[in-house]
PDB file of N, CA and C in Angstrom:
ATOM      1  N   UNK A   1      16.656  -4.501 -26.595  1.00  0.00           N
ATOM      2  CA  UNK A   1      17.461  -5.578 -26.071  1.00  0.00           C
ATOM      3  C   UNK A   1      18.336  -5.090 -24.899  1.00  0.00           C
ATOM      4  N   UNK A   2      19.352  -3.781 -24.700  1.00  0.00           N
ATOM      5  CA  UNK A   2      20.265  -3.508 -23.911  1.00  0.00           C
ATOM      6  C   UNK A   2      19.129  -2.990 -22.841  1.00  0.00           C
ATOM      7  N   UNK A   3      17.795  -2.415 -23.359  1.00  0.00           N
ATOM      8  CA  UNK A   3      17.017  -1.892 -22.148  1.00  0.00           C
ATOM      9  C   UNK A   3      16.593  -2.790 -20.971  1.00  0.00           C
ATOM     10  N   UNK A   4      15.628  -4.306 -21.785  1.00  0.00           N
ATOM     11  CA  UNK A   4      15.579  -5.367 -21.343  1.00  0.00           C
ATOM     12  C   UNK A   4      16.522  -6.062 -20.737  1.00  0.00           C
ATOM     13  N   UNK A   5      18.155  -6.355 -21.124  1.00  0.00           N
ATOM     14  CA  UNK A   5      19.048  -7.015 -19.894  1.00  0.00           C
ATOM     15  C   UNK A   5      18.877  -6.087 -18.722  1.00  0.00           C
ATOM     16  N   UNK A   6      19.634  -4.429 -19.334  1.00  0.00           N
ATOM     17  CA  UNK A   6      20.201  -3.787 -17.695  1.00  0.00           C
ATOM     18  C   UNK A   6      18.037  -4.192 -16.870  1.00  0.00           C
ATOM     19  N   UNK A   7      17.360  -4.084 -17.209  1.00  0.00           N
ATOM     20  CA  UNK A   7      16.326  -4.588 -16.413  1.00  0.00           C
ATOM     21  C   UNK A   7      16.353  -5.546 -15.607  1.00  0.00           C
ATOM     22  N   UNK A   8      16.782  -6.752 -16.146  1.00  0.00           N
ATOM     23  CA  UNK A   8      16.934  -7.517 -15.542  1.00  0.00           C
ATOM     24  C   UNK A   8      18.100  -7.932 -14.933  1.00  0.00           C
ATOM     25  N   UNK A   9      19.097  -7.153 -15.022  1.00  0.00           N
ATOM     26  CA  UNK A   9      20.175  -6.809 -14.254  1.00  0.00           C
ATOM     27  C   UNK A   9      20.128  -6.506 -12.857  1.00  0.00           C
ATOM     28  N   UNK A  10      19.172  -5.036 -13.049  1.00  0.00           N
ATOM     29  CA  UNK A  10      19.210  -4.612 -11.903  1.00  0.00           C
ATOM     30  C   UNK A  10      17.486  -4.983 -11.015  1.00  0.00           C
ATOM     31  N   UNK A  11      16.878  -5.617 -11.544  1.00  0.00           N
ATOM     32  CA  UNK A  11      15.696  -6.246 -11.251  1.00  0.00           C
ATOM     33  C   UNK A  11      16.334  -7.208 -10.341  1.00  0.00           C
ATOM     34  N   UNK A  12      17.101  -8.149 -10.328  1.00  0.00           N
ATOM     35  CA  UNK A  12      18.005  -8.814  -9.614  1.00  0.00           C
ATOM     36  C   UNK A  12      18.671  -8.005  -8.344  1.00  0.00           C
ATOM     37  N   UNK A  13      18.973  -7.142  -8.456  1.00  0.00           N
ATOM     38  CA  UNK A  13      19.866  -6.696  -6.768  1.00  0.00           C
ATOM     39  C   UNK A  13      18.553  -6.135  -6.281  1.00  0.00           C
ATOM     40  N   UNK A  14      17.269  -5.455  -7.472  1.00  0.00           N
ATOM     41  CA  UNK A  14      16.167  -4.880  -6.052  1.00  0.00           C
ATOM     42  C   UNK A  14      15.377  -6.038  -5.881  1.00  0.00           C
ATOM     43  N   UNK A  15      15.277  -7.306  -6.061  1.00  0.00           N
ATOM     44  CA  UNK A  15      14.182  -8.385  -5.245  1.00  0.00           C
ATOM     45  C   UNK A  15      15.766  -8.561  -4.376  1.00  0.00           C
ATOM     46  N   UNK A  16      16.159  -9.066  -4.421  1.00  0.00           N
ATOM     47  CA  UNK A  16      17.600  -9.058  -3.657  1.00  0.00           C
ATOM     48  C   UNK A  16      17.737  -8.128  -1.830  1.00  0.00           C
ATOM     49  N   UNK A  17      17.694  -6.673  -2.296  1.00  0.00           N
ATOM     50  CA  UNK A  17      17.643  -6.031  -1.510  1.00  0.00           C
ATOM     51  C   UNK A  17      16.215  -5.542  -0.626  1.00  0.00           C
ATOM     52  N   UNK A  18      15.218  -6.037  -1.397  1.00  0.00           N
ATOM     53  CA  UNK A  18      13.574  -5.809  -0.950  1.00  0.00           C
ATOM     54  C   UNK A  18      13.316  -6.890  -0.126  1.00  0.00           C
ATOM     55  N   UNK A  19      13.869  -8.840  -0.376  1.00  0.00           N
ATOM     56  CA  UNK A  19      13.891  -9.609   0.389  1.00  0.00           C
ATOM     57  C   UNK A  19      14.645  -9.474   1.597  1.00  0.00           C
ATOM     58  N   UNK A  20      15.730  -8.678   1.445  1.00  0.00           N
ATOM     59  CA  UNK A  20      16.835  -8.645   2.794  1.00  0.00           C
ATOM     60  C   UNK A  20      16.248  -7.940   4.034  1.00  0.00           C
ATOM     61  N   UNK A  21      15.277  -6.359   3.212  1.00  0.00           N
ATOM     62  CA  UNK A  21      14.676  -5.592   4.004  1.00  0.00           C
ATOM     63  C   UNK A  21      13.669  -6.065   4.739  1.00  0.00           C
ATOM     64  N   UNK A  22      12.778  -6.853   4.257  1.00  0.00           N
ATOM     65  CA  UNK A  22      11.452  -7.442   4.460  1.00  0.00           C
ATOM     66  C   UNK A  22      11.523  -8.465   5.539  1.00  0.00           C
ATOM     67  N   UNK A  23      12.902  -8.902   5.744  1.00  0.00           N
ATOM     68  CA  UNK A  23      13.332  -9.505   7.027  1.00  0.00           C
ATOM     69  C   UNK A  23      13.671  -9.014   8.207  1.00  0.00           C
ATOM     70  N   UNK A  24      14.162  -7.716   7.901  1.00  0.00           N
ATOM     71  CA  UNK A  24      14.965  -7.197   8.804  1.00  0.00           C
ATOM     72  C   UNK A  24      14.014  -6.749  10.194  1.00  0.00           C
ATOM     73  N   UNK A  25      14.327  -6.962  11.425  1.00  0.00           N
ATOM     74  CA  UNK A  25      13.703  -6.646  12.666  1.00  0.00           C
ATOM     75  C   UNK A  25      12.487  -5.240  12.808  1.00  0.00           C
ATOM     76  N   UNK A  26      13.311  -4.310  12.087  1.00  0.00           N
ATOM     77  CA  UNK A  26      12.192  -3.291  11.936  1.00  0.00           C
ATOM     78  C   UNK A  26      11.049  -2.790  11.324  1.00  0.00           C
ATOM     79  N   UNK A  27      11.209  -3.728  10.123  1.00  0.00           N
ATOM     80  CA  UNK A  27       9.885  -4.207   9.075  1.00  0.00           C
ATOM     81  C   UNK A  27       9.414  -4.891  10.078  1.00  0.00           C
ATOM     82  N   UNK A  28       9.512  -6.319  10.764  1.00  0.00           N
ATOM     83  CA  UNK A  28       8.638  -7.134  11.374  1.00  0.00           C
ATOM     84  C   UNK A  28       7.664  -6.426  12.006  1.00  0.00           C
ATOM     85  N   UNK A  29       8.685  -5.554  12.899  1.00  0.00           N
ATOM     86  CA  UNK A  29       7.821  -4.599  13.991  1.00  0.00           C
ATOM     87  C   UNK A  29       6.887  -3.725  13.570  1.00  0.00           C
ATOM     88  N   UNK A  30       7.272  -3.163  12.636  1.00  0.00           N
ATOM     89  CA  UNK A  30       6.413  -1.991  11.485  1.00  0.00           C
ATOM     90  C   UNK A  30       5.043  -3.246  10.933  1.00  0.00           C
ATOM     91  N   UNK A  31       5.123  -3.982  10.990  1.00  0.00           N
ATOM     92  CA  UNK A  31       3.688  -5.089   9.984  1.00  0.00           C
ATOM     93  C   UNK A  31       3.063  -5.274  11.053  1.00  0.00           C
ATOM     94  N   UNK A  32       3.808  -5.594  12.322  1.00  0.00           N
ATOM     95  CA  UNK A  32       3.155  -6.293  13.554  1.00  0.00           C
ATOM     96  C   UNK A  32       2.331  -4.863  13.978  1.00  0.00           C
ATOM     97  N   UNK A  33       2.945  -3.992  14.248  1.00  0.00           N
ATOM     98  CA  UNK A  33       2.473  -2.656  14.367  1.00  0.00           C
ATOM     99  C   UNK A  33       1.190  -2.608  13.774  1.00  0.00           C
ATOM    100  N   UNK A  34       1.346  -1.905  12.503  1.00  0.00           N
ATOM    101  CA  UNK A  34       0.296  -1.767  11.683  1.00  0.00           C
ATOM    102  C   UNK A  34      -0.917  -2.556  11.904  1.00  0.00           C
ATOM    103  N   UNK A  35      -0.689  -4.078  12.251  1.00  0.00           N
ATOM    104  CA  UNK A  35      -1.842  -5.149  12.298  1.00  0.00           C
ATOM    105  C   UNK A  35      -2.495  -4.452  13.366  1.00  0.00           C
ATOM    106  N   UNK A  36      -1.455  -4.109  14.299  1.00  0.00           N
ATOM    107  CA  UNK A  36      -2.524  -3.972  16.124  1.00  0.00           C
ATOM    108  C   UNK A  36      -2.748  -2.822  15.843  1.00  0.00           C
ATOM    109  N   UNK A  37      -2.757  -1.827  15.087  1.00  0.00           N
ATOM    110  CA  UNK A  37      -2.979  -0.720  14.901  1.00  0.00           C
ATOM    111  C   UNK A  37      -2.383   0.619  16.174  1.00  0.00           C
ATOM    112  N   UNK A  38      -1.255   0.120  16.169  1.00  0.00           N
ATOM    113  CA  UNK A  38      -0.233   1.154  17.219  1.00  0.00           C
ATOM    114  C   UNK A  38       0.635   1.863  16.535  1.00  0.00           C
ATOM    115  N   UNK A  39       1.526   2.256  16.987  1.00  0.00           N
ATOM    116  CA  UNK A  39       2.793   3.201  16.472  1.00  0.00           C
ATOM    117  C   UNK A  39       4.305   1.884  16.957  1.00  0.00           C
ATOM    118  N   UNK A  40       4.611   1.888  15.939  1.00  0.00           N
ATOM    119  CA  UNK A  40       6.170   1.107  15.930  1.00  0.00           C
ATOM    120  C   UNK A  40       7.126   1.452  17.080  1.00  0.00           C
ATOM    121  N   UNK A  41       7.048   0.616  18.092  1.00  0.00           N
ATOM    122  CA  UNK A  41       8.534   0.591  19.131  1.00  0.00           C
ATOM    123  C   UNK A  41       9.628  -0.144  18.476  1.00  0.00           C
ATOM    124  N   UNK A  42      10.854   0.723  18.168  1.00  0.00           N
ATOM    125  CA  UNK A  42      11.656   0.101  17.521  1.00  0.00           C
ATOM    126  C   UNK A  42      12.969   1.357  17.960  1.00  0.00           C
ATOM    127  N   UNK A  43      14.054   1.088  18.470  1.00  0.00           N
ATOM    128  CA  UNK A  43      14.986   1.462  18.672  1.00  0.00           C
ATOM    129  C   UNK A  43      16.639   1.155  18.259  1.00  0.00           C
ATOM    130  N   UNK A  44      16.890   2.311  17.530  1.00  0.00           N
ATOM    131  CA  UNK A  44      18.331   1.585  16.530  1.00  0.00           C
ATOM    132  C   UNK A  44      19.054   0.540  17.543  1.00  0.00           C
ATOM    133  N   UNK A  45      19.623  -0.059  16.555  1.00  0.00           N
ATOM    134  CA  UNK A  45      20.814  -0.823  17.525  1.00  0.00           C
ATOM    135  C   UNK A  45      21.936  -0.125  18.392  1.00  0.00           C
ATOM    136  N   UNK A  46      22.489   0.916  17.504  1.00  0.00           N
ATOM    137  CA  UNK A  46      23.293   1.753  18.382  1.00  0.00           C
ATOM    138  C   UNK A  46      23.287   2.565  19.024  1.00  0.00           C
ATOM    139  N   UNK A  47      21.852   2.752  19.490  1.00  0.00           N
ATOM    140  CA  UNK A  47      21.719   3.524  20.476  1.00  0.00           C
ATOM    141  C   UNK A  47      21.310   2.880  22.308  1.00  0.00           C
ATOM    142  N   UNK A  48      20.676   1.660  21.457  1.00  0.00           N
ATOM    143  CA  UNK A  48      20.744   0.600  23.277  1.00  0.00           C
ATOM    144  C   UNK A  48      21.997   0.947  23.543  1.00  0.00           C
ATOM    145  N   UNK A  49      22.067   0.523  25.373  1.00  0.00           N
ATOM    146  CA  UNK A  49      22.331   0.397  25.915  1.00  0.00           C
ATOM    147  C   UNK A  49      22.142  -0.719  26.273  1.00  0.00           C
ATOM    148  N   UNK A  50      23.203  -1.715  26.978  1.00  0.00           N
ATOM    149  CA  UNK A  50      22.665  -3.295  27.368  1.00  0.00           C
ATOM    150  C   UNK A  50      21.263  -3.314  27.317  1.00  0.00           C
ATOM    151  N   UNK A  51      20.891  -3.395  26.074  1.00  0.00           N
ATOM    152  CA  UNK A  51      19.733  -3.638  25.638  1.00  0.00           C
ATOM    153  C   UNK A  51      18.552  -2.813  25.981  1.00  0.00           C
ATOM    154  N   UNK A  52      18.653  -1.745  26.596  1.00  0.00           N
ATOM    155  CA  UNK A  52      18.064  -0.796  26.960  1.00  0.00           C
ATOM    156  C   UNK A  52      17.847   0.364  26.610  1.00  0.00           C
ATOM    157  N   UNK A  53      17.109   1.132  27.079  1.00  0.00           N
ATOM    158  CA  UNK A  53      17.795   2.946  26.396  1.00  0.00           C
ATOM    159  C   UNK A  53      18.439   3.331  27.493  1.00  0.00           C
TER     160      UNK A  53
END
C-alpha cells in the first residue's frame, strides 16, 4: 500500500516533468533533427547574443 501511493506520488511530478520537457525548444529540434537525419543546431539561451552567437 505505502509502496503503491509514494508511486503514484511521484509518478505524478515525472509525467509532469517529461510533458514540460517534451515541449521545450530543444527536444523539438532534437525530433526534427533526428527525422532529417542531421545533428541538432541548438544553442543555449544564454549564450546568444541578439539572437546570434
Amino acid at each position: 500500500m505505502i509502496k503503491s501511493s509514494l508511486d503514484n506520488y511521484i509518478g505524478l511530478y515525472d509525467r509532469i516533468g517529461m510533458q514540460a520537457g517534451l515541449g521545450a525548444p530543444e527536444s523539438i529540434e532534437g525530433f526534427r533533427a533526428f527525422e532529417e537525419r542531421r545533428f541538432p543546431n541548438w544553442v543555449h539561451p544564454g549564450l546568444r547574443l541578439d539572437g546570434r552567437l
